[in-house]
N, C-alpha and C. Protein backbone atom coordinates (compact mmCIF):
# COMPACT_ATOMS: atom_id res chain seq x y z
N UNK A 1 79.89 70.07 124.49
CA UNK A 1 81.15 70.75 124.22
C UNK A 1 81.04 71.61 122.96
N UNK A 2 80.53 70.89 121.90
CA UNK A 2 80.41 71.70 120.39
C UNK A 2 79.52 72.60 120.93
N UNK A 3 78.29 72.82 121.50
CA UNK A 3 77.70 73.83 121.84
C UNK A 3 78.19 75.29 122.63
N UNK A 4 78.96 74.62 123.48
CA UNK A 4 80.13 75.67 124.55
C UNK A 4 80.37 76.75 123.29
N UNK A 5 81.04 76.00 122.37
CA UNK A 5 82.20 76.54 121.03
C UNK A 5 81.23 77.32 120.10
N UNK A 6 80.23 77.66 120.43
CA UNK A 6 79.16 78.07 119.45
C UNK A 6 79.01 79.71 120.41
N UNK A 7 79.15 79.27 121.68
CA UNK A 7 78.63 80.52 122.77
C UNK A 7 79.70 81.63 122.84
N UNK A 8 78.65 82.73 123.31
CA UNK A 8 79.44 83.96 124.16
C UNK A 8 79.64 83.37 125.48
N UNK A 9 80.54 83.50 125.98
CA UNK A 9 81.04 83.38 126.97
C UNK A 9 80.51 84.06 128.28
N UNK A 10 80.67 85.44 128.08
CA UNK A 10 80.15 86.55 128.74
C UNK A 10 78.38 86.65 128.60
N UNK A 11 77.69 86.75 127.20
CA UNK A 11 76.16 87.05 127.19
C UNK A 11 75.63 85.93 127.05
N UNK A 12 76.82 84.29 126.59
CA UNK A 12 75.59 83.76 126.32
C UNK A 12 74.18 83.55 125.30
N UNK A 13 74.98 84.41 124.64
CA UNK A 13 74.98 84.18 122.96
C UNK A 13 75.10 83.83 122.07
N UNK A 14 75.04 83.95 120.72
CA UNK A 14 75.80 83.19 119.78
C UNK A 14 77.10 84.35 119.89
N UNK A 15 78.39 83.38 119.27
CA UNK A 15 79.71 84.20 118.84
C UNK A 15 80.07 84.61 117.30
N UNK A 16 80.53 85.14 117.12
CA UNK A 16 80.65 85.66 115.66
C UNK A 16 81.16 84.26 115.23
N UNK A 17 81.87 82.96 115.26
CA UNK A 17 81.91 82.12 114.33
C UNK A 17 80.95 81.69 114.10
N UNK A 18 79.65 81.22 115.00
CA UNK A 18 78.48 80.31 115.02
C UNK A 18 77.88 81.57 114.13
N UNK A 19 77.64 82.57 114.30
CA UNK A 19 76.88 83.93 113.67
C UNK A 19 77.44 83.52 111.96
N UNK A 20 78.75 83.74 111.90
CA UNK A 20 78.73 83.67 110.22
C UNK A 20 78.88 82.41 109.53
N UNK A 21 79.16 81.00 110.66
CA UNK A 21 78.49 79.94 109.66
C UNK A 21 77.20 79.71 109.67
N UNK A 22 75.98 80.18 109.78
CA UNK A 22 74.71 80.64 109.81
C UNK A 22 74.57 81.42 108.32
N UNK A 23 75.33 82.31 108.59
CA UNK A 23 75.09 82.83 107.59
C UNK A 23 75.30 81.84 105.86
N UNK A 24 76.83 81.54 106.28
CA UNK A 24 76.99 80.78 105.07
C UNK A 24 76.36 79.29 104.38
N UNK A 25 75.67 78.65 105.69
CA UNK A 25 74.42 77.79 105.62
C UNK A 25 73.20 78.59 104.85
N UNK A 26 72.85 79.43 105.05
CA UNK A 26 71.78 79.94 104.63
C UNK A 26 72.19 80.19 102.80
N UNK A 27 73.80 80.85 102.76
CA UNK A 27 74.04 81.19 101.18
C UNK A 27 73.98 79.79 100.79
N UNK A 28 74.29 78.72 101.22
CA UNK A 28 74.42 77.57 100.47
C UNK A 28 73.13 76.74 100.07
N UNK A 29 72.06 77.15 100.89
CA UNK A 29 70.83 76.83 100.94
C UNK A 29 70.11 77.25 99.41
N UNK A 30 70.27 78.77 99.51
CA UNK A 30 70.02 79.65 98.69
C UNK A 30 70.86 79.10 97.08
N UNK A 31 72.11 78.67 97.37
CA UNK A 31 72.91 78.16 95.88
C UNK A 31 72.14 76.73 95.64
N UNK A 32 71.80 76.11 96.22
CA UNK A 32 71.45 74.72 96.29
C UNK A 32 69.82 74.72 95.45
N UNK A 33 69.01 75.56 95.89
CA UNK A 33 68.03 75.30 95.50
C UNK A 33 67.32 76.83 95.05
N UNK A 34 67.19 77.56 94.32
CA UNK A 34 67.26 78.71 93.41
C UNK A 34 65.61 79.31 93.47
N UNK A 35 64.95 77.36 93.42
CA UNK A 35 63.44 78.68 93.61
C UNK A 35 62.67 78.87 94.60
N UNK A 36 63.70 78.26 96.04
CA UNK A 36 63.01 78.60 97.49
C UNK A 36 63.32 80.00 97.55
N UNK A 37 64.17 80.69 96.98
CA UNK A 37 65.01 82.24 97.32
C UNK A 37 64.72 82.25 98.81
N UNK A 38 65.60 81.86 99.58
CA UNK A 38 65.34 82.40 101.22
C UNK A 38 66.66 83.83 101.20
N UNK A 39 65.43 84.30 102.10
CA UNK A 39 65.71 85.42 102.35
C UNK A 39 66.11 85.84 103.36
N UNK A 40 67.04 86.95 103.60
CA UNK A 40 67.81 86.76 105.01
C UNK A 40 67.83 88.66 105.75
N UNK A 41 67.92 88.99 106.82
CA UNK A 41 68.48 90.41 106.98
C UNK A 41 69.85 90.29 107.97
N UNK A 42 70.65 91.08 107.94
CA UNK A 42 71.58 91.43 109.15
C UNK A 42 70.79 92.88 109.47
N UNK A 43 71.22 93.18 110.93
CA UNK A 43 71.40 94.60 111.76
C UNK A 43 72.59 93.97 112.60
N UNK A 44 72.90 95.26 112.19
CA UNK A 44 74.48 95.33 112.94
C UNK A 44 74.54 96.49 114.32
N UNK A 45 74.50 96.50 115.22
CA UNK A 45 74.27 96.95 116.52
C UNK A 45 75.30 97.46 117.32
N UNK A 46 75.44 98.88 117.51
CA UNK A 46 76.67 99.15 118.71
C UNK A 46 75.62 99.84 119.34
N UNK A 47 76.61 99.79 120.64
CA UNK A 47 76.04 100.64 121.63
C UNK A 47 76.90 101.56 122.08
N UNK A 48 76.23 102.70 122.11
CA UNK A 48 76.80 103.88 121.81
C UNK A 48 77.71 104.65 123.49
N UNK A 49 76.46 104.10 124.61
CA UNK A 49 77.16 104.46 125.79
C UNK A 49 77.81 103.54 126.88
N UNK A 50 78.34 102.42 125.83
CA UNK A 50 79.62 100.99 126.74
C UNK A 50 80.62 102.47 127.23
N UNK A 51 81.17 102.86 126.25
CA UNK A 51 82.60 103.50 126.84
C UNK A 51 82.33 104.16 128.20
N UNK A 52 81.66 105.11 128.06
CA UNK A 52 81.39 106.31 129.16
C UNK A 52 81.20 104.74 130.34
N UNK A 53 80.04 103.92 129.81
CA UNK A 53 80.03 103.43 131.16
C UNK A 53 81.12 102.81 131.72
N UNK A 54 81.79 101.99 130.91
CA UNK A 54 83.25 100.85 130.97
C UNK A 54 84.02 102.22 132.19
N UNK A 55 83.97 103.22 131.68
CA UNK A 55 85.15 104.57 132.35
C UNK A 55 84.43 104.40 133.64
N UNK A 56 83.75 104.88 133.70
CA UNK A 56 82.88 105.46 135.08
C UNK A 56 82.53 104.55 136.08
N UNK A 57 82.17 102.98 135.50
CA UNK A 57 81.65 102.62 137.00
C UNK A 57 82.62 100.85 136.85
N UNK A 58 83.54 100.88 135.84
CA UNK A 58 84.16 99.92 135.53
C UNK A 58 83.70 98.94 135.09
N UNK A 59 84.91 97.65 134.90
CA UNK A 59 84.85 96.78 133.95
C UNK A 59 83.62 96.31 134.60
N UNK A 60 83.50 95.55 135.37
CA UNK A 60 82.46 94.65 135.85
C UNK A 60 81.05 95.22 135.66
N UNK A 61 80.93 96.37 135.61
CA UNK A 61 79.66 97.07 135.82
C UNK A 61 80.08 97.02 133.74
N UNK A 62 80.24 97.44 132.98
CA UNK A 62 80.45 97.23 131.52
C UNK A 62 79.56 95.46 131.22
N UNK A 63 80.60 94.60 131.90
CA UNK A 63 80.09 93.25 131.76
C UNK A 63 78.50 93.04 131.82
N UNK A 64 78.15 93.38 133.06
CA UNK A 64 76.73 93.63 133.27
C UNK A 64 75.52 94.40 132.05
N UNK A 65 76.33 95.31 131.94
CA UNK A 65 75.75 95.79 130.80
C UNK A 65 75.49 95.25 129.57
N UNK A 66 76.33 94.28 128.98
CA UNK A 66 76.75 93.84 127.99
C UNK A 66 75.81 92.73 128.36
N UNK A 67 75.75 92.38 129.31
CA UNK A 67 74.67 90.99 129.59
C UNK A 67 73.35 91.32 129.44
N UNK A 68 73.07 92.38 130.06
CA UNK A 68 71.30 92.75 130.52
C UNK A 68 71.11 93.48 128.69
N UNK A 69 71.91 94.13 127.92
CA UNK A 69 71.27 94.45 126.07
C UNK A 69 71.26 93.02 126.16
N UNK A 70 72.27 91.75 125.95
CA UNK A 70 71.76 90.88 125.19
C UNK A 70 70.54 90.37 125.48
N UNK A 71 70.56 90.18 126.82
CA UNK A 71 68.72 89.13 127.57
C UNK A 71 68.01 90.39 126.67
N UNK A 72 68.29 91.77 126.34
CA UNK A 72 66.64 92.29 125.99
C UNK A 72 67.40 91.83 124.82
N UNK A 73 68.06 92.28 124.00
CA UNK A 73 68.05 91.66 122.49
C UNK A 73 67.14 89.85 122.46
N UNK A 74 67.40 89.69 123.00
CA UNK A 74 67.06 88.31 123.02
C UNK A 74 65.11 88.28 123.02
N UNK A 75 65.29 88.91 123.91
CA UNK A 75 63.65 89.18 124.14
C UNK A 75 62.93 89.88 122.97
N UNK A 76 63.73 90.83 122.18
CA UNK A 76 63.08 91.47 120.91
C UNK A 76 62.38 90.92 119.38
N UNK A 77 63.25 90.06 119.69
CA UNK A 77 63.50 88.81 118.20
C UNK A 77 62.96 87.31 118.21
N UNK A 78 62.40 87.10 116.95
CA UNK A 78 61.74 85.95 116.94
C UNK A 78 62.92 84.43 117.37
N UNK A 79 62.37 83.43 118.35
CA UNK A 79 63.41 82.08 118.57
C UNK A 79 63.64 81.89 117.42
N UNK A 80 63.39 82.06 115.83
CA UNK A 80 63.91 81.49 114.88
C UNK A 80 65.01 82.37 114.29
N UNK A 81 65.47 84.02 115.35
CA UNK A 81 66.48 84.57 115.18
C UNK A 81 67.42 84.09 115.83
N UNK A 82 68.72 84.98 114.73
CA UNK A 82 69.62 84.65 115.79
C UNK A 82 70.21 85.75 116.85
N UNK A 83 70.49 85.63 117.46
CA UNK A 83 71.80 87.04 118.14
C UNK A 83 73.04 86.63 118.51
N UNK A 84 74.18 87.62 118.04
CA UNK A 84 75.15 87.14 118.62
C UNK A 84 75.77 88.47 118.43
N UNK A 85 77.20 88.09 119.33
CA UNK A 85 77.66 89.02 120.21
C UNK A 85 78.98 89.09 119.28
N UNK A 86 79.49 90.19 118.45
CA UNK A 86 80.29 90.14 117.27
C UNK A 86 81.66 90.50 118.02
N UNK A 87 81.70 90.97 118.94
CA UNK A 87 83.05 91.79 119.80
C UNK A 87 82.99 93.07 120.03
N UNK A 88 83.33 92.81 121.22
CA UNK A 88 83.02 94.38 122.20
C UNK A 88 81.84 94.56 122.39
N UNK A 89 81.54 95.24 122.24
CA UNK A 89 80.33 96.29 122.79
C UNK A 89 79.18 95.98 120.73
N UNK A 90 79.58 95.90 119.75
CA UNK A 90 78.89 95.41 118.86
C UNK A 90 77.78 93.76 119.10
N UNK A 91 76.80 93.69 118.59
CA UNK A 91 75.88 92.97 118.24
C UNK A 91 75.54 92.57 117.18
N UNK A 92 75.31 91.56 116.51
CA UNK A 92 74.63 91.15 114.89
C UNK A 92 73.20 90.31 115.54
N UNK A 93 72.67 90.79 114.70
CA UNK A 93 71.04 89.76 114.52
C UNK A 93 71.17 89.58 113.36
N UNK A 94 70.92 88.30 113.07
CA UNK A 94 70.12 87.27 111.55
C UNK A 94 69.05 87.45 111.82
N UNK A 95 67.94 88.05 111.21
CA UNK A 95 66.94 87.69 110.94
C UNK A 95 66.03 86.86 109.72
N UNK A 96 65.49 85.81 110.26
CA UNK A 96 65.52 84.74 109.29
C UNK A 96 64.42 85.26 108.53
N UNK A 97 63.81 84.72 107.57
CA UNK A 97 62.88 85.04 106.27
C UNK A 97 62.66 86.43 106.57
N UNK A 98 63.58 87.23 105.59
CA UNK A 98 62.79 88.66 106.53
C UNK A 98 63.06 88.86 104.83
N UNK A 99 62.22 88.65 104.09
CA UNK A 99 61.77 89.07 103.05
C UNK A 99 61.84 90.41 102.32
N UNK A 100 61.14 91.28 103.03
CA UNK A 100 60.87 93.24 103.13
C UNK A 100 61.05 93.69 103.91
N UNK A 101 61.20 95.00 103.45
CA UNK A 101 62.33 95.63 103.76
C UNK A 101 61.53 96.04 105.17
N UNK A 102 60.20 96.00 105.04
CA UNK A 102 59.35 96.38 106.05
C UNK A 102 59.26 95.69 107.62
N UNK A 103 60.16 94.06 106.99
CA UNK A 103 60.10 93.40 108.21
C UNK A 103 61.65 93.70 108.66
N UNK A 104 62.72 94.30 108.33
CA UNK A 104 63.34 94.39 108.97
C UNK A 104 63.37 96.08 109.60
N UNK A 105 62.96 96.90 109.35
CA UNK A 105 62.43 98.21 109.70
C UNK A 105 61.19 98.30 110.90
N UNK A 106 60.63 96.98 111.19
CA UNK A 106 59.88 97.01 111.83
C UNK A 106 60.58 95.87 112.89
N UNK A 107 61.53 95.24 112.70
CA UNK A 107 62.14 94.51 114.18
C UNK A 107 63.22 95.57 114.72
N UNK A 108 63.99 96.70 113.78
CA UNK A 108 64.56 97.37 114.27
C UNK A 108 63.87 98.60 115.33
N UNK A 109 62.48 98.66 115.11
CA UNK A 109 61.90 99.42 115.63
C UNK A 109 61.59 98.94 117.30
N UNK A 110 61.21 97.60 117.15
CA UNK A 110 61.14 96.35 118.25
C UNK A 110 62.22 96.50 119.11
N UNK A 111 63.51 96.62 118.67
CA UNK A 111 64.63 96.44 119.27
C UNK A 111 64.82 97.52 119.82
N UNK A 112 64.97 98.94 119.63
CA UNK A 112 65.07 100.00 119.84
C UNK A 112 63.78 99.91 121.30
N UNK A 113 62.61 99.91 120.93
CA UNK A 113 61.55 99.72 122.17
C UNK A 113 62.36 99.33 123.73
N UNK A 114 62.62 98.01 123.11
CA UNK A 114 63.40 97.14 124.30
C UNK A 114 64.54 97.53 124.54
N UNK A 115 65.67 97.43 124.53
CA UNK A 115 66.89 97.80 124.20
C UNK A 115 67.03 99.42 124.96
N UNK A 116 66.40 100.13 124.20
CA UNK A 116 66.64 101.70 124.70
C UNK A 116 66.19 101.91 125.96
N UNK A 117 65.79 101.33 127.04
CA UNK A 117 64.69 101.25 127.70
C UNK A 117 65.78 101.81 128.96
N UNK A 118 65.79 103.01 130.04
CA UNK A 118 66.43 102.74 130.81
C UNK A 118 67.16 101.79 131.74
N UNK A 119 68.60 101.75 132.41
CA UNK A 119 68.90 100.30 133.01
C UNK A 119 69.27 100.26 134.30
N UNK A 120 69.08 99.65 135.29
CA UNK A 120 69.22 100.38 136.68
C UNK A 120 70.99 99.25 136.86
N UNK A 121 71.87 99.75 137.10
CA UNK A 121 73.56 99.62 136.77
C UNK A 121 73.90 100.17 138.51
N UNK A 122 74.35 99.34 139.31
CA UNK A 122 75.04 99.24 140.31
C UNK A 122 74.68 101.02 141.08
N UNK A 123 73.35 100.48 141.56
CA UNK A 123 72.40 101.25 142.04
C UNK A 123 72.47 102.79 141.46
N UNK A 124 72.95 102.94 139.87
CA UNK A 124 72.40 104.32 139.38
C UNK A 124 71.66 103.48 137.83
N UNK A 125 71.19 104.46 137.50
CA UNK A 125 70.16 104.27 136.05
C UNK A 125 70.94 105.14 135.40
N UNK A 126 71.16 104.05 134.00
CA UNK A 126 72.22 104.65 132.68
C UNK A 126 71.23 104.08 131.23
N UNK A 127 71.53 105.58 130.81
CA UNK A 127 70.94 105.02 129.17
C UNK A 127 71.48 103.98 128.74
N UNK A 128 70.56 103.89 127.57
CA UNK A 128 71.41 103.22 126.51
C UNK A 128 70.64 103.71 125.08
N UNK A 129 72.06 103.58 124.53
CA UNK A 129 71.28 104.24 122.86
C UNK A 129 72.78 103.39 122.15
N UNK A 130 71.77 102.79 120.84
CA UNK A 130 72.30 101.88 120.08
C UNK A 130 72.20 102.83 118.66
N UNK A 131 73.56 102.30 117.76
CA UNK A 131 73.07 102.54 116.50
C UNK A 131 72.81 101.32 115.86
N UNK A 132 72.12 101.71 114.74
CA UNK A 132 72.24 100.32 114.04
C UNK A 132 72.21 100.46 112.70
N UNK A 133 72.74 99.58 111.17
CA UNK A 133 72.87 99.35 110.29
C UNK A 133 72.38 98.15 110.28
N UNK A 134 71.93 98.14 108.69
CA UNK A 134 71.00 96.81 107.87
C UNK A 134 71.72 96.29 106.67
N UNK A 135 71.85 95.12 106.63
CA UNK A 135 71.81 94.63 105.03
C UNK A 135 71.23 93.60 104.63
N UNK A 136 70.44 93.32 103.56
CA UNK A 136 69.52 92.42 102.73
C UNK A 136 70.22 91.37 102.12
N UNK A 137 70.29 89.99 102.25
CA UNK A 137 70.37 89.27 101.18
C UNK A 137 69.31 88.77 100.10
N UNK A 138 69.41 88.81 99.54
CA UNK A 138 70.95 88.90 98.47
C UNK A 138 70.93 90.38 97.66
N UNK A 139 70.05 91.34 98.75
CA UNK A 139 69.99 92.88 97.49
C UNK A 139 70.88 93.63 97.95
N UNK A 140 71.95 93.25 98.93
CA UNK A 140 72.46 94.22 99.61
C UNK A 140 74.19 93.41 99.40
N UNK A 141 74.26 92.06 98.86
CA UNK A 141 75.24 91.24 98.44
C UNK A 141 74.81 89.82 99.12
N UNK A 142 75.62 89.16 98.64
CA UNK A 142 75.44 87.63 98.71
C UNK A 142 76.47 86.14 98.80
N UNK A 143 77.10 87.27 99.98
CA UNK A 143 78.43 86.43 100.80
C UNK A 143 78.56 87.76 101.97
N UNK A 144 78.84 86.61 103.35
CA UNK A 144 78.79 87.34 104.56
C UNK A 144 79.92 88.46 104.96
N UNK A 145 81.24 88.17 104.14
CA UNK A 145 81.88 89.42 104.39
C UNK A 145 81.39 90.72 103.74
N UNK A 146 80.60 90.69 102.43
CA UNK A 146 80.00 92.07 101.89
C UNK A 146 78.78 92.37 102.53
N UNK A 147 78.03 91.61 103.36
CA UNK A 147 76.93 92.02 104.09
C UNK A 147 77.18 92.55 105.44
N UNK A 148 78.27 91.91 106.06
CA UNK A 148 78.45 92.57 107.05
C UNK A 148 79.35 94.20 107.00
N UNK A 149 79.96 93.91 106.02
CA UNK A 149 80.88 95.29 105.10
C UNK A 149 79.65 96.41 105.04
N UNK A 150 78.55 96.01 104.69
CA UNK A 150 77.34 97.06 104.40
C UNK A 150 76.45 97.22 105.38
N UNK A 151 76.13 96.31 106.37
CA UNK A 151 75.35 96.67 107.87
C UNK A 151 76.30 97.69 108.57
N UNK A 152 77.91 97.09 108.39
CA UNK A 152 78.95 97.94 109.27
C UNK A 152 78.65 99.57 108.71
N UNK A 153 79.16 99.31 107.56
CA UNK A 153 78.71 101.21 106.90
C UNK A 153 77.50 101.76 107.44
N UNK A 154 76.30 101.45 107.37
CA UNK A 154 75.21 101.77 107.88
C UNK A 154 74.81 102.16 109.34
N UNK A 155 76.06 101.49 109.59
CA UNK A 155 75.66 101.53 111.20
C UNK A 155 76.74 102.98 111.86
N UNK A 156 77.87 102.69 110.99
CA UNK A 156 78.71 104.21 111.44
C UNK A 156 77.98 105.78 110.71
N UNK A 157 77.07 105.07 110.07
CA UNK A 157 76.70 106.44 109.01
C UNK A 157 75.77 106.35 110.48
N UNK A 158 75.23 105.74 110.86
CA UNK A 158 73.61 106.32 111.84
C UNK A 158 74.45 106.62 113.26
N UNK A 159 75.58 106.38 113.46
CA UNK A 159 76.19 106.99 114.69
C UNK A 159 76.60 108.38 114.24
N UNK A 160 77.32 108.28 113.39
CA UNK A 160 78.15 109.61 112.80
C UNK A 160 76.60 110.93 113.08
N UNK A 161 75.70 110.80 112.62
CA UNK A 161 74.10 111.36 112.43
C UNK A 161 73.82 111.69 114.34
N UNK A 162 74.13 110.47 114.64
CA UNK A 162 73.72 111.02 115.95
C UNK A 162 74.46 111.80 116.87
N UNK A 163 75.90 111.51 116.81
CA UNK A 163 77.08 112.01 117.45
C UNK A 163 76.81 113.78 116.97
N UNK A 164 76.91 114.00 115.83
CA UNK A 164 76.40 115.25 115.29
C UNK A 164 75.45 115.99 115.71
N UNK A 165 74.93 115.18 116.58
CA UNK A 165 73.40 116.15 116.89
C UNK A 165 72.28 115.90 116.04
N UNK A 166 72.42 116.03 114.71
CA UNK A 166 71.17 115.96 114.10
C UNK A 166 70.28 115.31 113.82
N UNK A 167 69.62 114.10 114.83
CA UNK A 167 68.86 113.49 115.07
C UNK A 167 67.39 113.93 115.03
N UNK A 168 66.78 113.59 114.82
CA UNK A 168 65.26 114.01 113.76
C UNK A 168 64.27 113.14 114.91
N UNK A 169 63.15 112.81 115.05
CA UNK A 169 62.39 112.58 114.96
C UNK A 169 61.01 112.26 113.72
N UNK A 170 60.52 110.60 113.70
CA UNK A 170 59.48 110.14 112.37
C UNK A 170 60.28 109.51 111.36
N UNK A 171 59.62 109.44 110.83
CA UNK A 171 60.00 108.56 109.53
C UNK A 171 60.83 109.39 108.21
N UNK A 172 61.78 109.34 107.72
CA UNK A 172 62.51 110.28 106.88
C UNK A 172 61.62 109.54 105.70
N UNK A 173 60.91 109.82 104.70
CA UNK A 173 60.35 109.75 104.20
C UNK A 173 60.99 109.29 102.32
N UNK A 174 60.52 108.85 101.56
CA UNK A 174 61.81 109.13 100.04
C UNK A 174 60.71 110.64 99.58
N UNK A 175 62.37 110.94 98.71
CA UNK A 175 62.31 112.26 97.90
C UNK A 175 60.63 112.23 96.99
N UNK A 176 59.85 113.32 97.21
CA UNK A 176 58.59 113.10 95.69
C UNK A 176 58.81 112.41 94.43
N UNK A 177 57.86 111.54 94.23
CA UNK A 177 57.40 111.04 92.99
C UNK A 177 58.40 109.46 92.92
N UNK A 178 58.97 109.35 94.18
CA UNK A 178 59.85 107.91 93.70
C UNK A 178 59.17 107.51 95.53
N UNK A 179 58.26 106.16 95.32
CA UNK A 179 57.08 105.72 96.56
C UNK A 179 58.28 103.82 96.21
N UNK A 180 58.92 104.20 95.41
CA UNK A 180 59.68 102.47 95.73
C UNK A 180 60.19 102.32 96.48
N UNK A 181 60.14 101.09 97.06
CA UNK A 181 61.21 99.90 98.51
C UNK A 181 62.37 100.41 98.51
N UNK A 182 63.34 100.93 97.14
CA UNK A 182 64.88 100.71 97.15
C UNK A 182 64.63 102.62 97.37
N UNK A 183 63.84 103.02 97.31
CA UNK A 183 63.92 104.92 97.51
C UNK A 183 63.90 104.77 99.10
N UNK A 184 63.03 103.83 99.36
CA UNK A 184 62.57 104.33 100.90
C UNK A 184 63.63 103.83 101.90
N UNK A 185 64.56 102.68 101.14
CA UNK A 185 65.73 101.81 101.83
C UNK A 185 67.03 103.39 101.71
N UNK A 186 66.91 103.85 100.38
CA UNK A 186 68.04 104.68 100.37
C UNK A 186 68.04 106.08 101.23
N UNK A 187 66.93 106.37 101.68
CA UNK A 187 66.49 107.56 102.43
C UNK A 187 66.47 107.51 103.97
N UNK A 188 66.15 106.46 104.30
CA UNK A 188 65.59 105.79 105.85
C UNK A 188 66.72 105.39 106.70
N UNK A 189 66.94 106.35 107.81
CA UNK A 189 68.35 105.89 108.84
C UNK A 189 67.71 105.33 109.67
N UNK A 190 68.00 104.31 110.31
CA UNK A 190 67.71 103.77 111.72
C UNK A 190 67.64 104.71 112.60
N UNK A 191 68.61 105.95 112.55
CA UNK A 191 68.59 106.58 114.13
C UNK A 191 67.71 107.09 114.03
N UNK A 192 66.73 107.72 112.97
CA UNK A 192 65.75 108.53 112.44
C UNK A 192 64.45 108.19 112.60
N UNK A 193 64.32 106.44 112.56
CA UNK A 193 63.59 105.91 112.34
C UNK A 193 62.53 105.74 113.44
N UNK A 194 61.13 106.00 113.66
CA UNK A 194 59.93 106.23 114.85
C UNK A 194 58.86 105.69 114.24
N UNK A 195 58.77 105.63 112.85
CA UNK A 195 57.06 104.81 112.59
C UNK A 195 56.94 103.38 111.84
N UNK A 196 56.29 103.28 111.87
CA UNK A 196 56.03 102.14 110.84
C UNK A 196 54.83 101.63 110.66
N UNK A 197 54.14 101.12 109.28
CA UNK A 197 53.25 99.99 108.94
C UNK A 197 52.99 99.16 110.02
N UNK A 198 51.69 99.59 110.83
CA UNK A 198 50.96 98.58 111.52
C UNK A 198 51.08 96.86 111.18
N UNK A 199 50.15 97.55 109.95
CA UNK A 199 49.98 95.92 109.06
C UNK A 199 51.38 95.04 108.61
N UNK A 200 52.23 95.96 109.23
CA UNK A 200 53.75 94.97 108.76
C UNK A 200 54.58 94.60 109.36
N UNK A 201 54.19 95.24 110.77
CA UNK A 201 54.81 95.19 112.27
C UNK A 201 55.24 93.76 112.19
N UNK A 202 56.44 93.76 112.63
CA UNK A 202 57.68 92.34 113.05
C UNK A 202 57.36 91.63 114.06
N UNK A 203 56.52 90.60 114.22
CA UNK A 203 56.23 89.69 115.44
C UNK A 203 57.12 89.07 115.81
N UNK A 204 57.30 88.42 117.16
CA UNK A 204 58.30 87.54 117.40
C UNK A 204 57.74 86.23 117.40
């Protein structure tokens, strides 16, 4: 029964309560004992073509949809992640020890692979294109309403980018003469985002 109360209903997921007492297990972990520093990421996940589809081939065919991202979300991410299904057409992943910035830049890359992948939807094939936003604990804040406050921003800034058109192709690179983590975090959109560090690639 306690497990039921943990699920999506519909994907079969985790639900945004089980999603943010996760989270707040992990801050308490982190208050409790100071020199494990565990380290945590959110990506915050919409999908960009629910509506058009929800319109066009209806609810049930939406549902479907909403089922077949989570099984690939599911498939992208290590069993020691989490996924869950935040409402609507949004997604959150925990990703557990994700240390650098490199390991979460490189599961978002994972996800995108899977995820973007054409979907065959009540015998027609429909995209899918996700945005997504990131935030770091504890460099990005260190309580789950300001982390999800900052994946959420991130994630409308990389729709807003795409809705616009100006979607890029490669790696947006930081400005000359600044090669630091927090230059390359402040420069680097998800929607933008196509390469990455071999040697740092996100296993599941």
């Amino acid at each position: 029964m306690e497990h039921n109360l943990r699920i999506d209903k519909l994907t079969a997921v985790f639900n945004r309560e089980s999603l943010l007492a996760q989270i707040r297990f992990l801050k308490r972990r982190a208050n409790q004992d100071p020199l494990e520093k565990p380290q945590f990421a959110l990506l915050f996940i919409d999908l960009d073509e629910f509506k058009s589809i929800n319109d066009r081939y209806g609810h049930d065919a939406g549902d479907q949809f909403l089922i077949t991202v989570a099984a690939r979300l599911k498939t992208a991410v290590r069993t020691t992640d989490v996924v869950a299904r935040y409402g609507g057409d949004e997604f959150v992943i925990l990703l557990k020890d994700a240390g650098a910035f490199s390991d979460v830049t490189a599961a978002e890359e994972k996800i995108r692979s899977i995820v973007e992948a054409p979907m065959a939807l009540q015998q027609h094939i429909v995209n899918v294109g996700v945005s997504i936003g990131w935030a770091m604990f504890p460099q990005d804040g260190r309580d789950a309403d300001t982390l999800m406050k900052v994946a959420d921003s991130r994630m409308f800034d990389s729709k807003k980018r795409t809705q616009g058109g100006g979607a890029l192709t490669g790696c947006i690179a930081p400005p000359p003469h600044d090669t630091t983590e927090n230059a390359a975090r402040k420069h680097l959109n998800f929607t933008y985002f196509r390469e990455y560090d071999e040697k740092s690639a996100y296993h599941p």
